[in-house]
Protein backbone atom coordinates (compact mmCIF):
# COMPACT_ATOMS: atom_id res chain seq x y z
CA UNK A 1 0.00 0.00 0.00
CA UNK A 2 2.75 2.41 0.90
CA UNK A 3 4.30 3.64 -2.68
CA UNK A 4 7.11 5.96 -0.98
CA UNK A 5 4.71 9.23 -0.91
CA UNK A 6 4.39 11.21 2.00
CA UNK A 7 0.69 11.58 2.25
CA UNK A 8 0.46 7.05 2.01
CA UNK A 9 2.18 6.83 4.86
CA UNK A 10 0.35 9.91 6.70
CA UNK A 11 -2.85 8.88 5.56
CA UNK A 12 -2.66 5.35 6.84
CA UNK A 13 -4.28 5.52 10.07
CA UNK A 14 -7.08 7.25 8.17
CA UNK A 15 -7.80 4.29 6.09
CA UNK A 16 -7.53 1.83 8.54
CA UNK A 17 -9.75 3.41 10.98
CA UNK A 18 -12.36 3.77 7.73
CA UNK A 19 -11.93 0.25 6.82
CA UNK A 20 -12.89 -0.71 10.70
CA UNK A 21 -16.03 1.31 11.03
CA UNK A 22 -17.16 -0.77 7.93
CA UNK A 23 -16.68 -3.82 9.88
CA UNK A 24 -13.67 -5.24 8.21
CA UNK A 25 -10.97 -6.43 10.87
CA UNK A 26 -7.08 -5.99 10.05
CA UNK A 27 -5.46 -9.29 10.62
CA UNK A 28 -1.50 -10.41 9.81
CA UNK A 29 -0.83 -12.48 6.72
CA UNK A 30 0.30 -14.76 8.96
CA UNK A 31 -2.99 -15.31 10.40
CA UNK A 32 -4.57 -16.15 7.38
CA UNK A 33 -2.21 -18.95 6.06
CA UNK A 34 -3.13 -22.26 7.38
CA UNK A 35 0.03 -23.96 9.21
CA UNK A 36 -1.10 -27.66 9.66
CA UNK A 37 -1.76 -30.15 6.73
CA UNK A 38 -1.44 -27.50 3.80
CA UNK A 39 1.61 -26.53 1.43
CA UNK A 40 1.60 -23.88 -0.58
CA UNK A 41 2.45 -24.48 -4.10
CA UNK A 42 5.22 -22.63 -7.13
CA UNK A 43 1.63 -20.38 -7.87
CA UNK A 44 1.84 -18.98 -3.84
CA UNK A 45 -1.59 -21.09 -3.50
CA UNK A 46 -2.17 -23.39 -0.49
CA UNK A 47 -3.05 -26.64 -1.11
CA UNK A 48 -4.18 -29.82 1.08
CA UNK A 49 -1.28 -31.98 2.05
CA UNK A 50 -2.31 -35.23 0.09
């Protein structure tokens, strides 16, 4: 999100806050990628562990 422009980085807290009162929750990457029984494949897709 953050192209190296001043006025990304200032309005960040802006956006976030906007994105929140429209119910939307901010969550890590890392929270979204399952950890057991998947792999994620050459595309950056997870898959099921066969």
């Amino acid at each position: 999100m953050h192209n190296g422009t001043e006025n990304t980085a200032n309005s960040l807290e802006t956006i976030i806050r906007n994105i929140q009162k429209k119910g939307y929750n901010i969550v890590k990457i890392s929270d979204l990628i399952y950890k057991e029984n998947y792999e994620i494949n050459q595309n950056g897709m997870q898959i099921l562990k066969k």
